[in-house]
C-alpha atoms as a PDB file:
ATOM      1  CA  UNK A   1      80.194 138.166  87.155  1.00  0.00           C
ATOM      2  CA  UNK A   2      82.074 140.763  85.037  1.00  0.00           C
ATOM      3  CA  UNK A   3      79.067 142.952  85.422  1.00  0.00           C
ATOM      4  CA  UNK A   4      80.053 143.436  89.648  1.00  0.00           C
ATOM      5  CA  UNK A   5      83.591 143.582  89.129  1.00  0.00           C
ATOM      6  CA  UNK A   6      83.027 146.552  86.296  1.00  0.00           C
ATOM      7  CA  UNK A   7      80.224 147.784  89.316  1.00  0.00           C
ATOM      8  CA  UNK A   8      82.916 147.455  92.196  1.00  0.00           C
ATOM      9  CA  UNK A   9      85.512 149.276  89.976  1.00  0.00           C
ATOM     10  CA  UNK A  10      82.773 152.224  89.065  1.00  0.00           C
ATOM     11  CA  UNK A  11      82.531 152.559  92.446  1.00  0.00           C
ATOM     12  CA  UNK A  12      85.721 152.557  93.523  1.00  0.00           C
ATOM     13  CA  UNK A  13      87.141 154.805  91.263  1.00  0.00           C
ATOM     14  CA  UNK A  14      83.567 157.530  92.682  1.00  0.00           C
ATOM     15  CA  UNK A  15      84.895 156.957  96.171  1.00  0.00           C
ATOM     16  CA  UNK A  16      88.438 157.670  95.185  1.00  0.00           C
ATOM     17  CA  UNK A  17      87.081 160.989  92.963  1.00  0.00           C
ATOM     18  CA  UNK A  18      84.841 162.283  96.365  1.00  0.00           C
ATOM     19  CA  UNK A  19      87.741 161.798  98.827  1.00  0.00           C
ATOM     20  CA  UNK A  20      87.974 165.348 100.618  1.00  0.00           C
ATOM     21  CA  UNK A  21      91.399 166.931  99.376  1.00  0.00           C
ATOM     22  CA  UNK A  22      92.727 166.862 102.901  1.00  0.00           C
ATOM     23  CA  UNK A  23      92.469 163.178 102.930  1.00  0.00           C
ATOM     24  CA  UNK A  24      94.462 162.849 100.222  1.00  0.00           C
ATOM     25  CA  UNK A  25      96.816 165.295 101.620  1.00  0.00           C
ATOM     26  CA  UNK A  26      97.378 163.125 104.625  1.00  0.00           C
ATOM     27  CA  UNK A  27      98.961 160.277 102.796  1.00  0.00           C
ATOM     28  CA  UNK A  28     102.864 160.877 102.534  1.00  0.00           C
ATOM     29  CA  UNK A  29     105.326 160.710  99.399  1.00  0.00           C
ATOM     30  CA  UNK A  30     107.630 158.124 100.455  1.00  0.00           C
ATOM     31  CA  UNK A  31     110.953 157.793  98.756  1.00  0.00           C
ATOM     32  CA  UNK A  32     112.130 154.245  97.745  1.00  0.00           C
ATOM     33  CA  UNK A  33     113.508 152.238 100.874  1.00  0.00           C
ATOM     34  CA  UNK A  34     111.497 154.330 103.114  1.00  0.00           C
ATOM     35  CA  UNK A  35     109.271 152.386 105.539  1.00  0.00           C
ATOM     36  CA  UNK A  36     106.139 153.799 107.082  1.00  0.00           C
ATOM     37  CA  UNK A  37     105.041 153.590 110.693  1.00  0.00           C
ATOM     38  CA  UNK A  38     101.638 155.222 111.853  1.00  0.00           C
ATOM     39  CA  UNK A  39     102.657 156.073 115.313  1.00  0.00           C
ATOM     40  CA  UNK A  40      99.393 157.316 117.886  1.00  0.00           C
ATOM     41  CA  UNK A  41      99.923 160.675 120.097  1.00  0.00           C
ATOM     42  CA  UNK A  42     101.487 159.420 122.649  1.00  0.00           C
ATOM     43  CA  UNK A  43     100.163 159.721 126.549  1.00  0.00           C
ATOM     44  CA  UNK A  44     103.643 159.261 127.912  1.00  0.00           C
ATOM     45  CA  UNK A  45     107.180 159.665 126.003  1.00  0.00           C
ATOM     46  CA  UNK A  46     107.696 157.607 123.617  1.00  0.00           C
ATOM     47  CA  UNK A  47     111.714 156.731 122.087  1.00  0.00           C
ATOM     48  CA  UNK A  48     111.816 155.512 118.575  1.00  0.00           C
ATOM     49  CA  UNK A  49     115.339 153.930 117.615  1.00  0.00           C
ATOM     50  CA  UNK A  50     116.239 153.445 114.225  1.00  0.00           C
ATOM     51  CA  UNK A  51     118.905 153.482 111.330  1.00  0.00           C
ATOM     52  CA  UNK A  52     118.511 155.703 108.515  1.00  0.00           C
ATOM     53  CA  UNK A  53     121.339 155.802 105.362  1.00  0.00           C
ATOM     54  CA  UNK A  54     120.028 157.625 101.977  1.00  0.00           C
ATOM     55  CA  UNK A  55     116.315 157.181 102.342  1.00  0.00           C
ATOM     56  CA  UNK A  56     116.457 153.487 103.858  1.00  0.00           C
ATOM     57  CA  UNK A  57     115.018 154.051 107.248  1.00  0.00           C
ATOM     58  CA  UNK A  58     111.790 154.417 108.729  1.00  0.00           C
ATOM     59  CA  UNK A  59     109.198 157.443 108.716  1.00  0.00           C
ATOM     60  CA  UNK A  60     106.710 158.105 110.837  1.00  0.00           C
ATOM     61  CA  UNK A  61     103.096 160.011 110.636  1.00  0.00           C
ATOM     62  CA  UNK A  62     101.975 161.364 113.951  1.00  0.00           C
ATOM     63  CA  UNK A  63      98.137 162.670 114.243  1.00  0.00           C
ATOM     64  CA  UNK A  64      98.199 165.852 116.334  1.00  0.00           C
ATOM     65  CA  UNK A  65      95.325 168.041 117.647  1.00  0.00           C
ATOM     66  CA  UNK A  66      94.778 172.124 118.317  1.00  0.00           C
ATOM     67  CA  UNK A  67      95.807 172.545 122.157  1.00  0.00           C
ATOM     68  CA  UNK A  68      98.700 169.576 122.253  1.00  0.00           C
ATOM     69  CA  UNK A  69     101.743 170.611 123.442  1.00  0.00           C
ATOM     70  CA  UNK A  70     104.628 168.430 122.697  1.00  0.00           C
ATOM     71  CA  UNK A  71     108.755 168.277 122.523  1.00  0.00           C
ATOM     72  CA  UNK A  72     110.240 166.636 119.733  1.00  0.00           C
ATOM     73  CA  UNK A  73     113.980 165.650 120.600  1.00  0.00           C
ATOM     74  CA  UNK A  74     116.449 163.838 118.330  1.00  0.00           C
ATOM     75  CA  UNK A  75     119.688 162.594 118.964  1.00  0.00           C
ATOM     76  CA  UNK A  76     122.454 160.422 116.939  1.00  0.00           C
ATOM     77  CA  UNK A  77     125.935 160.120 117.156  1.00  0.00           C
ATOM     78  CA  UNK A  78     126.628 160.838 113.239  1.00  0.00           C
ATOM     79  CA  UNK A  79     126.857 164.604 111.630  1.00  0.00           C
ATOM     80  CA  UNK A  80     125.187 163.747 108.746  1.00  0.00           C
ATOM     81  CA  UNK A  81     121.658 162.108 110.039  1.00  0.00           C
ATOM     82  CA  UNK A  82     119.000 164.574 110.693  1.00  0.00           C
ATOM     83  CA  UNK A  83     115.031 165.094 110.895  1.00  0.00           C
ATOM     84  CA  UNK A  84     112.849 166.515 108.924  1.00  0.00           C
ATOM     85  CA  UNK A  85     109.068 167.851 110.438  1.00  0.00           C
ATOM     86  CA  UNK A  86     106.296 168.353 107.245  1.00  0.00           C
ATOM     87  CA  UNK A  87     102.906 169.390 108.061  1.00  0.00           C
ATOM     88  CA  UNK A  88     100.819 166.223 105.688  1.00  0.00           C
ATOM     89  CA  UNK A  89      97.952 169.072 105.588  1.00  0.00           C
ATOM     90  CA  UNK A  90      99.968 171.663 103.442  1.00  0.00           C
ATOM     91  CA  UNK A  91     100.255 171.170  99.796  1.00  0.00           C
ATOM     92  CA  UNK A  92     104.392 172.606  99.787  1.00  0.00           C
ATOM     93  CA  UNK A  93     106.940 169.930 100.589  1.00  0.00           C
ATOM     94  CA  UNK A  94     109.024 172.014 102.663  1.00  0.00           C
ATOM     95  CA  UNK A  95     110.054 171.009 106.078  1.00  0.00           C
ATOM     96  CA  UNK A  96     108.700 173.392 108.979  1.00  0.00           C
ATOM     97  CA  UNK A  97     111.331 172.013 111.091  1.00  0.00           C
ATOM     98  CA  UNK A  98     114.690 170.750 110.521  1.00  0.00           C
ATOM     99  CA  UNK A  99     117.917 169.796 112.993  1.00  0.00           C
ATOM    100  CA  UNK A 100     120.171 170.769 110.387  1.00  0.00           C
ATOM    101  CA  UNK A 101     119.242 174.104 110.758  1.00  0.00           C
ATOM    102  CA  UNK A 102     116.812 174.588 114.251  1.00  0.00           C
ATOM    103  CA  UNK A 103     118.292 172.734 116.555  1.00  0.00           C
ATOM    104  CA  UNK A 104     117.643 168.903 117.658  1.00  0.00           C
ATOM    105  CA  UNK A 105     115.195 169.726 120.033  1.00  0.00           C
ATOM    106  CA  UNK A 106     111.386 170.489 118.836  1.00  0.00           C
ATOM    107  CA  UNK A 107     109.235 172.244 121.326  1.00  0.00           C
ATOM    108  CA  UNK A 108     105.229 174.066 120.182  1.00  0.00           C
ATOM    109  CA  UNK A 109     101.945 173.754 121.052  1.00  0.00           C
ATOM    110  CA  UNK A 110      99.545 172.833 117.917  1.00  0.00           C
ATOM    111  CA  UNK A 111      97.565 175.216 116.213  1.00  0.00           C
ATOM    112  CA  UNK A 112      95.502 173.057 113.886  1.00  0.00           C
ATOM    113  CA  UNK A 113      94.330 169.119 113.805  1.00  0.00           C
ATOM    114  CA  UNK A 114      96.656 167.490 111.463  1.00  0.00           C
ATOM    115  CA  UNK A 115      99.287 164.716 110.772  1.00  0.00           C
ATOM    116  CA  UNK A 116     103.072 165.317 110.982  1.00  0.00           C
ATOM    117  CA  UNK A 117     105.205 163.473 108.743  1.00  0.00           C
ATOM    118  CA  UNK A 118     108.868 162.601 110.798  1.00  0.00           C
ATOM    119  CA  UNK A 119     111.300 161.798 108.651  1.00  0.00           C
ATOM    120  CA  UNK A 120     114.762 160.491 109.765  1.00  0.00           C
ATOM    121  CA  UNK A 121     117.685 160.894 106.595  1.00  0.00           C
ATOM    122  CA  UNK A 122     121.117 160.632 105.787  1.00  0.00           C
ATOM    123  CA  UNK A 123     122.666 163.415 104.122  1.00  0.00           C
ATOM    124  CA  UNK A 124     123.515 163.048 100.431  1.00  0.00           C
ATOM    125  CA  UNK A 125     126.781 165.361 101.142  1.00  0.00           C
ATOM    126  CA  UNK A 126     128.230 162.673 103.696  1.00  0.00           C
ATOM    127  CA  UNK A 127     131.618 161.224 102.483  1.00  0.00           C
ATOM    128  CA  UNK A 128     130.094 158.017 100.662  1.00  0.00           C
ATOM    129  CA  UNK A 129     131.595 155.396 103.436  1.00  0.00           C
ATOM    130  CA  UNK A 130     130.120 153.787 106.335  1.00  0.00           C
ATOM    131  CA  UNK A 131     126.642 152.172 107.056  1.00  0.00           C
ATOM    132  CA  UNK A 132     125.147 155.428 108.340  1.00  0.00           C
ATOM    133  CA  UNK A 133     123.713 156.221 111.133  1.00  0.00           C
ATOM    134  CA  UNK A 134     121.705 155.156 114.253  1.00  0.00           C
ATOM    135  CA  UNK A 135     119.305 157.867 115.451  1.00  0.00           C
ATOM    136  CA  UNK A 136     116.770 158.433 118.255  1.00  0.00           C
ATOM    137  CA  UNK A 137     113.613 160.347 118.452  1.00  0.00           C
ATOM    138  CA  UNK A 138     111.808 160.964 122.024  1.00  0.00           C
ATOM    139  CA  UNK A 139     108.446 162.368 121.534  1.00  0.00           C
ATOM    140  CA  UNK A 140     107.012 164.279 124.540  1.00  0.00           C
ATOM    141  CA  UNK A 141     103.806 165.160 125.685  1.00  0.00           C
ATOM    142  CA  UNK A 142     103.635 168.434 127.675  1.00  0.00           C
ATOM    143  CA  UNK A 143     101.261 169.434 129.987  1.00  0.00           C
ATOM    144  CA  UNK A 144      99.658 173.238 128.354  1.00  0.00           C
ATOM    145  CA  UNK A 145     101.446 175.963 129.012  1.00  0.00           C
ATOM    146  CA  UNK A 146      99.784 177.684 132.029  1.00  0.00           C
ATOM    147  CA  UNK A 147      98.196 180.377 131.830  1.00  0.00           C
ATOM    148  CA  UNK A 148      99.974 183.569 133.276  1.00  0.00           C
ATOM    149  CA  UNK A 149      98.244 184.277 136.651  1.00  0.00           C
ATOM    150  CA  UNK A 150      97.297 188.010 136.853  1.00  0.00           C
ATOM    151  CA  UNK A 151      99.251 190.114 139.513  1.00  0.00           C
ATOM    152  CA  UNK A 152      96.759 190.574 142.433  1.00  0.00           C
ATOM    153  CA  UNK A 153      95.131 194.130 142.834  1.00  0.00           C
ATOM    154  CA  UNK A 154      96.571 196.764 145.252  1.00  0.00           C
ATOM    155  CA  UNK A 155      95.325 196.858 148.342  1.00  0.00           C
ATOM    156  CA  UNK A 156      92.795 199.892 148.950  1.00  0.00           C
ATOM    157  CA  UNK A 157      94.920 202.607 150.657  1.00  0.00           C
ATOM    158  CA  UNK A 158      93.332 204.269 153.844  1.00  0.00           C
ATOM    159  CA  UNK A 159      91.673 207.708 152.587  1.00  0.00           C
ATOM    160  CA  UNK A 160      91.912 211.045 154.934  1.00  0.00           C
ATOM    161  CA  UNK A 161      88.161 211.694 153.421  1.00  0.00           C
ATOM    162  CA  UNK A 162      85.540 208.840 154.000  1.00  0.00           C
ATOM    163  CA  UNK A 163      84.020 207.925 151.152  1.00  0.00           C
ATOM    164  CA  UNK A 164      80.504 208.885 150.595  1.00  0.00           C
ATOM    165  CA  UNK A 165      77.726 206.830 151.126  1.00  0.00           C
ATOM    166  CA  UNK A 166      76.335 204.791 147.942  1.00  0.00           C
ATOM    167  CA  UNK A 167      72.654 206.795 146.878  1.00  0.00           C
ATOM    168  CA  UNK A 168      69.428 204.854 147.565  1.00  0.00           C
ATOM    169  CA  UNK A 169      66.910 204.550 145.064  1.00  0.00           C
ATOM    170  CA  UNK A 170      63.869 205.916 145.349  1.00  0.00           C
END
């Protein structure tokens, strides 16, 4: 009995060793009170309503795929509740995207399969007070970006001199 638990352990900690790095690199850091939700890409818009104060809230991993083109809006009523956008696939923790400084609205068509981590937070710089803040998030799916149509050619202009016949083979 203690020889298949030492067994199952053995091989445990083997599958663990020969998970591909980018596996590993799709699981999020979560920071305590944080709850995670593994949302799908979404074939219609999708609104996620929350409340976020000092990492209590909900965060959210969202698989995307090369050729999706998406909007990422969010909206709350406070000043100090924003979202964060970090690409699970990189090894840096910065944010690629941020409504404190780009904007609330997210707009981009994906370059490379990966999973987004969303995360909704409550500024540590807000006066202390309060029960912070209710937030939305409305994830869009766009239809791709068409594709610029060329301008049609010019018409062929009449010629004074007829154009000479095309040479047969011989």
């Amino acid at each position: 009995m203690k020889e298949d638990a030492s067994v199952r352990t053995l091989i445990a900690a083997a599958a663990l060793f020969f998970l591909p790095v980018s596996a590993m690199a799709q699981t999020p850091q979560l920071d305590p009170g944080e709850k995670l939700e593994k949302l799908q890409f979404p074939a219609v818009t999708m609104q996620l309503k929350g409340w976020t104060k000092f990492g209590n809230s909900h965060v959210y991993t969202l698989p995307v795929r090369t050729g999706q083109h998406l909007k990422i809006d969010f909206a709350t009523k406070s000043k100090f509740a924003y979202l964060a956008i970090f690409d699970l696939s990189k090894p840096d923790d910065e944010a690629f995207f941020g409504t404190d400084e780009d904007g609330l609205s997210f707009e981009t068509t994906v370059k490379e399969n990966t999973t987004w981590l969303l995360r909704p937070y409550y500024s540590k710089v807000s006066p202390r007070r309060g029960l912070g803040a209710p937030f939305s998030i409305l994830i869009e799916p766009l239809a791709t970006a068409p594709k610029q149509p060329q301008p049609p050619a010019e018409p062929e202009r009449p010629s004074l001199f007829p154009k000479a016949p095309a040479a047969k083979p011989q």
